[in-house]
PDB file of N, CA and C in Angstrom:
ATOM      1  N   UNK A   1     -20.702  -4.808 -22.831  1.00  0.00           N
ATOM      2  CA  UNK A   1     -19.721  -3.841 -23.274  1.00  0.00           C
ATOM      3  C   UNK A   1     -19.385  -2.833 -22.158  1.00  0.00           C
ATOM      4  N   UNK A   2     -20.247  -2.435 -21.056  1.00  0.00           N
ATOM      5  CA  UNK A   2     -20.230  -0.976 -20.556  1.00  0.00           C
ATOM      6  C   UNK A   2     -19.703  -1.802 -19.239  1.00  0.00           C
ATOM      7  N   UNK A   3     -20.292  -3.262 -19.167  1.00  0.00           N
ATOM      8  CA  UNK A   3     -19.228  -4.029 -17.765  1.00  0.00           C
ATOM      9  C   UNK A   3     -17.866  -4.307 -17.825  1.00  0.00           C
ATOM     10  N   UNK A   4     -17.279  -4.148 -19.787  1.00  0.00           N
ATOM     11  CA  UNK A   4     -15.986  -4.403 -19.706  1.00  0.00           C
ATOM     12  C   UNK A   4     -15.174  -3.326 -19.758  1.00  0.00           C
ATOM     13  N   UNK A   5     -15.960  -2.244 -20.039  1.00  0.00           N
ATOM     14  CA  UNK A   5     -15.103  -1.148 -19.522  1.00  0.00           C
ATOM     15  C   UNK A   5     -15.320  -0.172 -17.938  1.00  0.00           C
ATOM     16  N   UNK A   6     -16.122  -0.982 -17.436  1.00  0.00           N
ATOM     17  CA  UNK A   6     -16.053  -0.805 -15.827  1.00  0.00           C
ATOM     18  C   UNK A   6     -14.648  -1.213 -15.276  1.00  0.00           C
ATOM     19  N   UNK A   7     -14.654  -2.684 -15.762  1.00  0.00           N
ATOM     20  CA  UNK A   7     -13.388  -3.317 -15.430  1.00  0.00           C
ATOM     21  C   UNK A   7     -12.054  -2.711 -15.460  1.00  0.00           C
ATOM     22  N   UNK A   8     -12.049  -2.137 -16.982  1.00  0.00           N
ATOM     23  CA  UNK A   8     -10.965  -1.687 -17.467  1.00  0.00           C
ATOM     24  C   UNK A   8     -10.684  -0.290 -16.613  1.00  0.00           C
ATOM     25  N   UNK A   9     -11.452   0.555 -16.580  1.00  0.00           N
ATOM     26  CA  UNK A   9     -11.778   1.415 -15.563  1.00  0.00           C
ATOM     27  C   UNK A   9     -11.062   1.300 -14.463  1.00  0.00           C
ATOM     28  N   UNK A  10     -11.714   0.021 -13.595  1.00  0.00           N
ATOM     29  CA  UNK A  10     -11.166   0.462 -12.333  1.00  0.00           C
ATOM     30  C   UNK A  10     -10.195  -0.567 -12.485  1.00  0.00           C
ATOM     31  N   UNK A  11      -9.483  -1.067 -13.651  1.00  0.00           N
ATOM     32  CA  UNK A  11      -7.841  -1.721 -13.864  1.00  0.00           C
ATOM     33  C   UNK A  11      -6.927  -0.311 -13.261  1.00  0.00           C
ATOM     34  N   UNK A  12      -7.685   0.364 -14.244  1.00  0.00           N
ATOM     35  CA  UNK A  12      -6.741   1.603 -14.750  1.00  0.00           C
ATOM     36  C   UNK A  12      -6.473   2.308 -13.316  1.00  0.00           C
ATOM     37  N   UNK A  13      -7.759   2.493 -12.620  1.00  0.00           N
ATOM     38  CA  UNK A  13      -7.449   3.026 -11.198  1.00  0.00           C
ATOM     39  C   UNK A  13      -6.820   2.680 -10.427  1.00  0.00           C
ATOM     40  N   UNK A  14      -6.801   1.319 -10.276  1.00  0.00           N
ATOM     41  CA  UNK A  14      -6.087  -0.043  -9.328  1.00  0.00           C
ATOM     42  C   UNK A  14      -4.630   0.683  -9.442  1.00  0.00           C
ATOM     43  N   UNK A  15      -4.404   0.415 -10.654  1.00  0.00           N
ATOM     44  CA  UNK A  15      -2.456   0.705 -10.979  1.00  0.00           C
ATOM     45  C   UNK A  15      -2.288   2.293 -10.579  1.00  0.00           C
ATOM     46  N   UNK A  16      -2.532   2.815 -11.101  1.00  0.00           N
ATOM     47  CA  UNK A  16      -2.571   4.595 -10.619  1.00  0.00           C
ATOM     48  C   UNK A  16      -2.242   4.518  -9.370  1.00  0.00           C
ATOM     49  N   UNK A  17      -3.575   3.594  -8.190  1.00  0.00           N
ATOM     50  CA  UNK A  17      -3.121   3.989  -7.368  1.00  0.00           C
ATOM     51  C   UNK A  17      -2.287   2.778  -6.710  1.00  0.00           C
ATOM     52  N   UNK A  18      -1.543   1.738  -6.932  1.00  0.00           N
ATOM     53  CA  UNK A  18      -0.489   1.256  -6.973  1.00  0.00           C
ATOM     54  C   UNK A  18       0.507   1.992  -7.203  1.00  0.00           C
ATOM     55  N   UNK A  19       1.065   2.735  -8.038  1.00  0.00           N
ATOM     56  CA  UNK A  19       1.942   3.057  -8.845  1.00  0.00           C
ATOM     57  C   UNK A  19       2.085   4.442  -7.754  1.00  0.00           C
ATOM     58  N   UNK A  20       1.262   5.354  -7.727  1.00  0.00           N
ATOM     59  CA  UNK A  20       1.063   6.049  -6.394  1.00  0.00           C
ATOM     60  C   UNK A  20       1.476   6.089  -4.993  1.00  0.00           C
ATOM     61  N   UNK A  21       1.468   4.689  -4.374  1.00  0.00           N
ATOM     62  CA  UNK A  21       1.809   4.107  -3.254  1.00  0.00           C
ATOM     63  C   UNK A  21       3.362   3.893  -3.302  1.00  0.00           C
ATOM     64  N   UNK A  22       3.486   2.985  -4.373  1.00  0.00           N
ATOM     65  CA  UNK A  22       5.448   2.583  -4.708  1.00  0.00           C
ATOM     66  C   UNK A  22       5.917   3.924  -5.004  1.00  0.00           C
ATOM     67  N   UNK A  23       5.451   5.172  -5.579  1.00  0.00           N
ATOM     68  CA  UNK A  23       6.116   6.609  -5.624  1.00  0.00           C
ATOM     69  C   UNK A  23       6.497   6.805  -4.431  1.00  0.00           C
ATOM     70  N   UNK A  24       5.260   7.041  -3.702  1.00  0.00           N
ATOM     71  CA  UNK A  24       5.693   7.204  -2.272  1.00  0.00           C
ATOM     72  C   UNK A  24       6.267   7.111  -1.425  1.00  0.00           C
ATOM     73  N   UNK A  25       6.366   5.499  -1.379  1.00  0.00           N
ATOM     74  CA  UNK A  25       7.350   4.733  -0.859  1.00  0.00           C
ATOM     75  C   UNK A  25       8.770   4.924  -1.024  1.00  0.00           C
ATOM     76  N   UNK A  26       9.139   5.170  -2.220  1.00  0.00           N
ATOM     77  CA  UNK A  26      10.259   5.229  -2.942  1.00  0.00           C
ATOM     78  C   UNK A  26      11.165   7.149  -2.666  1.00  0.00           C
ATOM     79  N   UNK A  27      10.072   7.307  -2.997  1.00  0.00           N
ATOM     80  CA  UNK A  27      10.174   9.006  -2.500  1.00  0.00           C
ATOM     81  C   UNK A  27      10.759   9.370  -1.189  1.00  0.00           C
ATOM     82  N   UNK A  28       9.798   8.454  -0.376  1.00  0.00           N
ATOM     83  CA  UNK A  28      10.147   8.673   1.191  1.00  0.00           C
ATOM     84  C   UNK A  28      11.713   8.141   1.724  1.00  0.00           C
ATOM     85  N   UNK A  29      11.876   6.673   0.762  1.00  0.00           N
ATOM     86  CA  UNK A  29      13.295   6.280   1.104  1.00  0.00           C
ATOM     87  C   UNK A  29      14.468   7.042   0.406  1.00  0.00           C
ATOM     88  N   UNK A  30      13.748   7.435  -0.321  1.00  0.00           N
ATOM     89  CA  UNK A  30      15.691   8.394  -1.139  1.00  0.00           C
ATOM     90  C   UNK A  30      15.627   9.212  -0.038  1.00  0.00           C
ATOM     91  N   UNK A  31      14.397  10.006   0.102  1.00  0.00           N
ATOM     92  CA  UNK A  31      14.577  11.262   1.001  1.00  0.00           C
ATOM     93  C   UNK A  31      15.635  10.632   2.657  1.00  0.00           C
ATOM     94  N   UNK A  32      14.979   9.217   3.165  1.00  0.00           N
ATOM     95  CA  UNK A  32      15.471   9.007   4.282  1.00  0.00           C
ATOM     96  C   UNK A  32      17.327   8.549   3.920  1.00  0.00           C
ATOM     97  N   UNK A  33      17.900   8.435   2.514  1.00  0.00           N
ATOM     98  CA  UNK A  33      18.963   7.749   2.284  1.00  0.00           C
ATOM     99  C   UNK A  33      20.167   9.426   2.179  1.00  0.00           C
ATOM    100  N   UNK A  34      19.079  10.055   1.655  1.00  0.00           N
ATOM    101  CA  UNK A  34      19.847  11.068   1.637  1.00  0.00           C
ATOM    102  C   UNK A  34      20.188  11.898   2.474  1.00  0.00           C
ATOM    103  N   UNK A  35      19.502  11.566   3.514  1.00  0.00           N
ATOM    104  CA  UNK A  35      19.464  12.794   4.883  1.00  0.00           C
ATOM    105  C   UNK A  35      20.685  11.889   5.439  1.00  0.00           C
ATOM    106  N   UNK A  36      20.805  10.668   5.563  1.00  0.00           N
ATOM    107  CA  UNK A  36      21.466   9.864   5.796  1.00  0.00           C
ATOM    108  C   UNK A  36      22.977  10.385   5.522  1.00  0.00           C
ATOM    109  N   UNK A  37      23.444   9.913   4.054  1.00  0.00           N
ATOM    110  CA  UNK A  37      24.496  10.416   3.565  1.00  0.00           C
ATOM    111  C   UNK A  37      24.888  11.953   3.706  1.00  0.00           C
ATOM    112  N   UNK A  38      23.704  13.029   4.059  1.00  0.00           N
ATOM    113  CA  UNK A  38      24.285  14.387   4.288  1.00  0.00           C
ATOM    114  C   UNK A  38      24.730  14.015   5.403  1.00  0.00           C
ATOM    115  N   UNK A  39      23.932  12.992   6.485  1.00  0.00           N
ATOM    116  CA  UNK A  39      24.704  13.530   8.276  1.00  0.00           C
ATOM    117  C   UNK A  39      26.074  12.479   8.446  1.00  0.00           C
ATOM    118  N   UNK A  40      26.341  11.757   7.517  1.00  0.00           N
ATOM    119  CA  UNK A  40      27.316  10.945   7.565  1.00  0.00           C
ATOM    120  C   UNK A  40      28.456  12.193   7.176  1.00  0.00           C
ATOM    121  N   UNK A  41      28.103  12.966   5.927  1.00  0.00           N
ATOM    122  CA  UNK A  41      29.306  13.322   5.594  1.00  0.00           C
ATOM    123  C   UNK A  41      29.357  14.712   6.695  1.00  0.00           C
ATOM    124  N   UNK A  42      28.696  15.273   7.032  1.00  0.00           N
ATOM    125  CA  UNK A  42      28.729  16.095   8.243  1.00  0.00           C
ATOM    126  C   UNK A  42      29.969  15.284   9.348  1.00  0.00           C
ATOM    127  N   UNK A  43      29.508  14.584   9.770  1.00  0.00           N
ATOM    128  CA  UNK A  43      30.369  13.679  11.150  1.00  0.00           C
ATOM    129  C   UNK A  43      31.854  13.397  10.024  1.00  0.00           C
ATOM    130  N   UNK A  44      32.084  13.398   8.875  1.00  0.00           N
ATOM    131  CA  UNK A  44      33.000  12.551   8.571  1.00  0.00           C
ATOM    132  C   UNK A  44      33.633  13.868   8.572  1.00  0.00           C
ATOM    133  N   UNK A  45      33.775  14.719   8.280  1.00  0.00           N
ATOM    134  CA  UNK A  45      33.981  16.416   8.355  1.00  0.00           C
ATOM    135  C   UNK A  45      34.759  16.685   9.501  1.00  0.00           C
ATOM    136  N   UNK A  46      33.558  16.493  10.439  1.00  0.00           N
ATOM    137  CA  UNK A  46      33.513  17.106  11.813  1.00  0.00           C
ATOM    138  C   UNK A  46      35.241  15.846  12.349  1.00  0.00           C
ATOM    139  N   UNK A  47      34.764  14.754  12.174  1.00  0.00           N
ATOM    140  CA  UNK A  47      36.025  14.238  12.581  1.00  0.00           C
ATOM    141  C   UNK A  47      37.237  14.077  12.189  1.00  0.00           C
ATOM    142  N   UNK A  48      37.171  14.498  10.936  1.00  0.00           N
ATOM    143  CA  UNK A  48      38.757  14.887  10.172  1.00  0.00           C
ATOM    144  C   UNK A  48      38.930  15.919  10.875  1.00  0.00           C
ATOM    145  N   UNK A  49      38.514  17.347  11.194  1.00  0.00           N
ATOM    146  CA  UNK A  49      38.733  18.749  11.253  1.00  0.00           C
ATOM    147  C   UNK A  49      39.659  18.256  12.984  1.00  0.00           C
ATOM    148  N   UNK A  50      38.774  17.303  13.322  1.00  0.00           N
ATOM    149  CA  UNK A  50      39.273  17.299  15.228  1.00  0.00           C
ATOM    150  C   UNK A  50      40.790  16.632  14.960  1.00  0.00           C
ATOM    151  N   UNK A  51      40.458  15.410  13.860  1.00  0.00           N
ATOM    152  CA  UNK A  51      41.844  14.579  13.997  1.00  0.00           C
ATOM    153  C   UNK A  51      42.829  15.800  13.209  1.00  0.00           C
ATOM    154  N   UNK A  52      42.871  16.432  12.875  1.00  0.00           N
ATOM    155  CA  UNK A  52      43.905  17.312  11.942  1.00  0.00           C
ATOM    156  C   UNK A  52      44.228  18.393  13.021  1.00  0.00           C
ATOM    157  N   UNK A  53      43.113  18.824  13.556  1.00  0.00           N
ATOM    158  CA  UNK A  53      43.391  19.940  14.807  1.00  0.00           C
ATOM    159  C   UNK A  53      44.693  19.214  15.609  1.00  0.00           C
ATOM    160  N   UNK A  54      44.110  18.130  16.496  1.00  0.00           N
ATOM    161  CA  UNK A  54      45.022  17.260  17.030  1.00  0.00           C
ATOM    162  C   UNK A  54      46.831  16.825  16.503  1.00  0.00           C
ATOM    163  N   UNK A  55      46.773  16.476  15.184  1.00  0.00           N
ATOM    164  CA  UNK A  55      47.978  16.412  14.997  1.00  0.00           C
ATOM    165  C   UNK A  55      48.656  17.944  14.657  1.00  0.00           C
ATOM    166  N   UNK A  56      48.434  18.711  14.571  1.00  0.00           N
ATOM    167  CA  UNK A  56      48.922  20.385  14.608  1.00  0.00           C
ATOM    168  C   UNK A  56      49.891  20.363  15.758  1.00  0.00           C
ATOM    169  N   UNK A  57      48.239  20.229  16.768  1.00  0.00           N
ATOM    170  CA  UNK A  57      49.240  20.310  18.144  1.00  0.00           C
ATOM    171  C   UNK A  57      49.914  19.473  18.619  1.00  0.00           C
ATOM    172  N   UNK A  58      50.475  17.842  17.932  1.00  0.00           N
ATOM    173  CA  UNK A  58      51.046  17.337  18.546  1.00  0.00           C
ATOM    174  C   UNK A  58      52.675  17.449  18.893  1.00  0.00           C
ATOM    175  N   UNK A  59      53.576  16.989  19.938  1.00  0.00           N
ATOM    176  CA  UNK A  59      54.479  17.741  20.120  1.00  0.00           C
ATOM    177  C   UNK A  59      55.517  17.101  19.578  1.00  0.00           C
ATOM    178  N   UNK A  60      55.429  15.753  18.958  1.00  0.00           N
ATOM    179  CA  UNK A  60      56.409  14.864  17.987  1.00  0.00           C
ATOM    180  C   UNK A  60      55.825  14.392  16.787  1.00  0.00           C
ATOM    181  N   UNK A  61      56.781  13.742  15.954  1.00  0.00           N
ATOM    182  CA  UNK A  61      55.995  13.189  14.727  1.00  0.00           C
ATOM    183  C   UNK A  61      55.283  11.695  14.901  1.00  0.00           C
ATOM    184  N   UNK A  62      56.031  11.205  15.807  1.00  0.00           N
ATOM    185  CA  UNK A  62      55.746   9.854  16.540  1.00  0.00           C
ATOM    186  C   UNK A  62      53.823  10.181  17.063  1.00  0.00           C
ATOM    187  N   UNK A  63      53.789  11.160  18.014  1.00  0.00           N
ATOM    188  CA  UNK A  63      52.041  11.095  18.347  1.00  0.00           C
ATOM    189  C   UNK A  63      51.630  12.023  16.844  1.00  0.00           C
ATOM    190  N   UNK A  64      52.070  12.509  16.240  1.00  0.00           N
ATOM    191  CA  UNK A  64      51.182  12.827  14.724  1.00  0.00           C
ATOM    192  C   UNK A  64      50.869  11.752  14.399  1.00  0.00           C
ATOM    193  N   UNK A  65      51.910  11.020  14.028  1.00  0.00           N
ATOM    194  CA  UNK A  65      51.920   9.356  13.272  1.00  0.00           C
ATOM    195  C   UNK A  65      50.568   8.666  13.812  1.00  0.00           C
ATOM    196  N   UNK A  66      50.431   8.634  15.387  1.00  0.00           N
ATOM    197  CA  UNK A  66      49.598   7.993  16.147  1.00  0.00           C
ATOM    198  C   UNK A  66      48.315   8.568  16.108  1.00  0.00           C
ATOM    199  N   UNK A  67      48.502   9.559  15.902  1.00  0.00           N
ATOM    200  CA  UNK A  67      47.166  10.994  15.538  1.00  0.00           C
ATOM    201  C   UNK A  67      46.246  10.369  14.289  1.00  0.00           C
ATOM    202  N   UNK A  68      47.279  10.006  13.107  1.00  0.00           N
ATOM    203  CA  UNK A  68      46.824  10.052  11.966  1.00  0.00           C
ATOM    204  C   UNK A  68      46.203   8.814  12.160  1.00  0.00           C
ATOM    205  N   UNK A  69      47.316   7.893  12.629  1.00  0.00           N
ATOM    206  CA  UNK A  69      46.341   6.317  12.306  1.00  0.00           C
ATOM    207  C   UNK A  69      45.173   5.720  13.243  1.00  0.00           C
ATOM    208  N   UNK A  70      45.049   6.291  14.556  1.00  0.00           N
ATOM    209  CA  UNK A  70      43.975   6.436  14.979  1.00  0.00           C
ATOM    210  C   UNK A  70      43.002   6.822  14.279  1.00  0.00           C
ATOM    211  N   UNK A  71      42.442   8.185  13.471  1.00  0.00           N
ATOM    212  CA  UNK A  71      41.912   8.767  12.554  1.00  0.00           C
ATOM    213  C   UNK A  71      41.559   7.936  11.630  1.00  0.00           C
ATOM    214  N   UNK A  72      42.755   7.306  10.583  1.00  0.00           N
ATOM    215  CA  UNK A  72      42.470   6.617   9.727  1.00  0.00           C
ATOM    216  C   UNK A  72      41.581   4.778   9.823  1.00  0.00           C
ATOM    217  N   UNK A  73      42.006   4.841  11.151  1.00  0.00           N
ATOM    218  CA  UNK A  73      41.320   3.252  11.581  1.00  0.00           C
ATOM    219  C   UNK A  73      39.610   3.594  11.509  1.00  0.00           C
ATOM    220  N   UNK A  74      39.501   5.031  12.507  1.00  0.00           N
ATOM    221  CA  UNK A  74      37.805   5.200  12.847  1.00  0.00           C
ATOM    222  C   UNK A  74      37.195   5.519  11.877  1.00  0.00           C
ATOM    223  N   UNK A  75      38.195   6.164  10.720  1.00  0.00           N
ATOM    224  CA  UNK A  75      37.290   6.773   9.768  1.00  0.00           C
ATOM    225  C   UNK A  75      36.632   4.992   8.888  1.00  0.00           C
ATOM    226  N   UNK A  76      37.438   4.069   8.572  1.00  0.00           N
ATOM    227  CA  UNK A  76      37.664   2.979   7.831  1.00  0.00           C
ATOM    228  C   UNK A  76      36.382   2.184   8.488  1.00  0.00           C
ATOM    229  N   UNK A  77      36.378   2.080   9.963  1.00  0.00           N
ATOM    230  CA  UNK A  77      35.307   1.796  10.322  1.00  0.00           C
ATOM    231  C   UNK A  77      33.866   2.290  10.447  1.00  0.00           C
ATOM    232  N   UNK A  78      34.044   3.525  10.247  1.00  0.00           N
ATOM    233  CA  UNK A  78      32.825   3.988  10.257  1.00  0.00           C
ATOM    234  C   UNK A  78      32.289   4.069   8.939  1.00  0.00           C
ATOM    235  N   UNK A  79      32.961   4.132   7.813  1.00  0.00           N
ATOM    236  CA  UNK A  79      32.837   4.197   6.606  1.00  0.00           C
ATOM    237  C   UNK A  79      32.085   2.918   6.270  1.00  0.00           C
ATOM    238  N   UNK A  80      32.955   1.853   6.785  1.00  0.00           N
ATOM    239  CA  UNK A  80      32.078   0.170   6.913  1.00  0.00           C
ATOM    240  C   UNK A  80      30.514   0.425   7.256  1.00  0.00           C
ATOM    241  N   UNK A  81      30.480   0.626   8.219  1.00  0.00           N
ATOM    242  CA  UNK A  81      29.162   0.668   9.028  1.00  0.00           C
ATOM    243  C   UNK A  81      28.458   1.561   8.107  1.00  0.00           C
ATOM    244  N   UNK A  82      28.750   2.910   7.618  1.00  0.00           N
ATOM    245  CA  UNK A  82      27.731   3.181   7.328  1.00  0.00           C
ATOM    246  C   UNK A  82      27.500   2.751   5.668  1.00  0.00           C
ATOM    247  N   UNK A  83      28.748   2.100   4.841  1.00  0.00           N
ATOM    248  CA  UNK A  83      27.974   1.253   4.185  1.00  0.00           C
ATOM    249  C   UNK A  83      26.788   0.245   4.214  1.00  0.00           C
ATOM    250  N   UNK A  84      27.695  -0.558   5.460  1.00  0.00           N
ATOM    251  CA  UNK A  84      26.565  -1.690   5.372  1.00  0.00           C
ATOM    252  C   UNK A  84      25.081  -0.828   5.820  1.00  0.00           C
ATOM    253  N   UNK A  85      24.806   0.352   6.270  1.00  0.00           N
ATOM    254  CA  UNK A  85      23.488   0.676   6.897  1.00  0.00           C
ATOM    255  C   UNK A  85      23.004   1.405   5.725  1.00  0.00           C
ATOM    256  N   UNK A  86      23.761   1.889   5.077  1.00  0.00           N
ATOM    257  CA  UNK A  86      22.929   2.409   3.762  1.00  0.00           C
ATOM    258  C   UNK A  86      22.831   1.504   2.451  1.00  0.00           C
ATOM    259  N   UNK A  87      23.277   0.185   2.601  1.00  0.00           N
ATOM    260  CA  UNK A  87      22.472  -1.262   1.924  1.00  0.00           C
ATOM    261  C   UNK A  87      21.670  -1.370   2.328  1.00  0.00           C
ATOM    262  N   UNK A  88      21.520  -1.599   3.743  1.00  0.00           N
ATOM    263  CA  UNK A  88      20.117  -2.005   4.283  1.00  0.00           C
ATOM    264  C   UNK A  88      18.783  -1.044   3.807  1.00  0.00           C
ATOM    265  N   UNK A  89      19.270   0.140   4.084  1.00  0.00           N
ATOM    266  CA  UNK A  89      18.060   1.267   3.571  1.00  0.00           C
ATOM    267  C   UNK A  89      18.064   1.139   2.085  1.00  0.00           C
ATOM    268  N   UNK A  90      18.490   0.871   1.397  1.00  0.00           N
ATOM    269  CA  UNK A  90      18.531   0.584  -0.317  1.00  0.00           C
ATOM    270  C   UNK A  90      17.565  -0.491  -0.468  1.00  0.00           C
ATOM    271  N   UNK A  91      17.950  -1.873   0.318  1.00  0.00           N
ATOM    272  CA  UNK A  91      16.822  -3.189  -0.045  1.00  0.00           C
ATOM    273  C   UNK A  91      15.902  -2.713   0.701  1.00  0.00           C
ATOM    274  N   UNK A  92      15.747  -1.994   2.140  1.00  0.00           N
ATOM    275  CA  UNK A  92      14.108  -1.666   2.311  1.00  0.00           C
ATOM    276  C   UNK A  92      13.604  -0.682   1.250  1.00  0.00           C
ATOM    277  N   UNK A  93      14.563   0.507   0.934  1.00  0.00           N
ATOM    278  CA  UNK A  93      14.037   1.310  -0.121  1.00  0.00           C
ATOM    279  C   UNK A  93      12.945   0.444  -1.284  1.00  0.00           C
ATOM    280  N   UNK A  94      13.641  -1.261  -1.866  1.00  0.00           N
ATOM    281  CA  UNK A  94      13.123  -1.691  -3.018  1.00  0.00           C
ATOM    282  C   UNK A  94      12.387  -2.301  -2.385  1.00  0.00           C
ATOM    283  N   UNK A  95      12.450  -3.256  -1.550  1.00  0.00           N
ATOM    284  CA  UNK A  95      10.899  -4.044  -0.983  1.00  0.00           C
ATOM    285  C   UNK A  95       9.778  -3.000  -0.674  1.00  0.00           C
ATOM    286  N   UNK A  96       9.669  -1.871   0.108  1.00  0.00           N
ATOM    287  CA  UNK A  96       8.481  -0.267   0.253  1.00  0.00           C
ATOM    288  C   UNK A  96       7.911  -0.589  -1.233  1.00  0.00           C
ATOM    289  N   UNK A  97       8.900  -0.002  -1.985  1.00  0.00           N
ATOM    290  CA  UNK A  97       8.387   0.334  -3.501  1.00  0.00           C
ATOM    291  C   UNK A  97       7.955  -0.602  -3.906  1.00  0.00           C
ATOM    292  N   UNK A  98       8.090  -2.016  -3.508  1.00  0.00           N
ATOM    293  CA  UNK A  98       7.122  -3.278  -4.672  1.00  0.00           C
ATOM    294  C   UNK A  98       5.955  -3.428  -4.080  1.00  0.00           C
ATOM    295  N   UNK A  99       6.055  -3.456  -2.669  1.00  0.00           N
ATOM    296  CA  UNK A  99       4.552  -3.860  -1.927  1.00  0.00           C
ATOM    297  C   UNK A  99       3.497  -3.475  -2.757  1.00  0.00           C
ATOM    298  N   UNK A 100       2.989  -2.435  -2.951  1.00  0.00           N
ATOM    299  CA  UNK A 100       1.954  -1.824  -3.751  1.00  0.00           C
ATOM    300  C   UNK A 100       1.185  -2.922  -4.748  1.00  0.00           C
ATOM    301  N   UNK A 101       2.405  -3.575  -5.633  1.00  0.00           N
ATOM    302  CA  UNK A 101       2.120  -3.946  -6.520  1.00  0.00           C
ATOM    303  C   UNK A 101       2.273  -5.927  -6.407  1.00  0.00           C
ATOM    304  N   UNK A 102       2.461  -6.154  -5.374  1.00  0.00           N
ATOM    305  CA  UNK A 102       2.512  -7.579  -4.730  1.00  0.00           C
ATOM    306  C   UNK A 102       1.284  -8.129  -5.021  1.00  0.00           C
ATOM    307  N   UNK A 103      -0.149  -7.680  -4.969  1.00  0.00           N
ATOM    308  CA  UNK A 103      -1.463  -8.264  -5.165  1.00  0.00           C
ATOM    309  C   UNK A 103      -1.676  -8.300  -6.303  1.00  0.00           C
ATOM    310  N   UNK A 104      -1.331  -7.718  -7.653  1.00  0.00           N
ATOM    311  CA  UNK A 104      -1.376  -7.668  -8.512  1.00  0.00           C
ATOM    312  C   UNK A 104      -0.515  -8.563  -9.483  1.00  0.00           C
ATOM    313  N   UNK A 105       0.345  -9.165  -9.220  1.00  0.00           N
ATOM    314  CA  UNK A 105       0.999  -9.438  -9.586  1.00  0.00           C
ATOM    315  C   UNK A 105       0.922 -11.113  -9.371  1.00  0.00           C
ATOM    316  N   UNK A 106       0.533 -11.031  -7.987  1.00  0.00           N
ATOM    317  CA  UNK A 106       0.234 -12.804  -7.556  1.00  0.00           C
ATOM    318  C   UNK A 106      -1.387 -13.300  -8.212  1.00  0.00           C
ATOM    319  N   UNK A 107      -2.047 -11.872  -8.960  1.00  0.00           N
ATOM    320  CA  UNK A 107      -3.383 -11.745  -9.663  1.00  0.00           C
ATOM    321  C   UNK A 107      -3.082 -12.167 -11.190  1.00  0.00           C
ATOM    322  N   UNK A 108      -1.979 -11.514 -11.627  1.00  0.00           N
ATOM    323  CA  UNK A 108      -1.529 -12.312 -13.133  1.00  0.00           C
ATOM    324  C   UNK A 108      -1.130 -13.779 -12.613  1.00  0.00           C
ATOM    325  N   UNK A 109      -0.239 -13.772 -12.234  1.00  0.00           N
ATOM    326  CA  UNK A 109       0.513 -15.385 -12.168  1.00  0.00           C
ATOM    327  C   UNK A 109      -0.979 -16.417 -11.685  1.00  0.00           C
ATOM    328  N   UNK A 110      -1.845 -16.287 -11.214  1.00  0.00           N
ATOM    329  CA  UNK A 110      -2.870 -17.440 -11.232  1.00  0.00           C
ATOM    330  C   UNK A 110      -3.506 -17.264 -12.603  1.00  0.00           C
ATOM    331  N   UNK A 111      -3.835 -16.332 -13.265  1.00  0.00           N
ATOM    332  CA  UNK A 111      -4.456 -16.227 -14.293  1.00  0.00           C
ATOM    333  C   UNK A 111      -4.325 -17.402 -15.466  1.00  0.00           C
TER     334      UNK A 111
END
């Protein structure tokens, strides 16, 4: 009786501190996704304010025109990129958070 609740015991600990580890993990990647998305939208800021400065001063509507769509190409691309880089940090975000619980799990399925 007192060996099956040893077991149960340190079940209970096992997951805690599983569950502990994937917090962590998980914790650490929002934090890194979000610092992310603040400095993206910082730069996306910073480079509207230059492209808008720029067409102010331009001296026809022809280099405004050219002002704007320059602007609008880099912004389109950079917007790409930093999609695709904040997918990538999303699936590492979820693979961090499962590890923890990978041994446990390949521990039921033989059972």
């Amino acid at each position: 009786m007192i060996n099956g609740f040893d077991e149960l015991q340190k079940a209970n600990k096992d997951s805690m501190d599983m569950a502990s580890k994937s917090f962590g993990a998980f914790s650490k990647g929002l934090q890194a996704i979000a610092t992310e998305y603040a400095d993206f939208s910082k730069k996306s800021v910073e480079d509207w304010t230059a492209a808008f400065e720029k067409m102010v001063a331009a001296k026809s509507p022809d280099k405004a025109f050219e002002v704007q769509s320059d602007y609008m190409k880099s912004a389109y691309e950079n917007m790409v990129g930093e999609f695709n880089k904040l997918s990538e940090m999303y699936l590492d975000l979820g693979k961090e958070a499962y590890k923890p619980f990978e041994g446990m799990i390949g521990k039921a399925a033989s059972k």
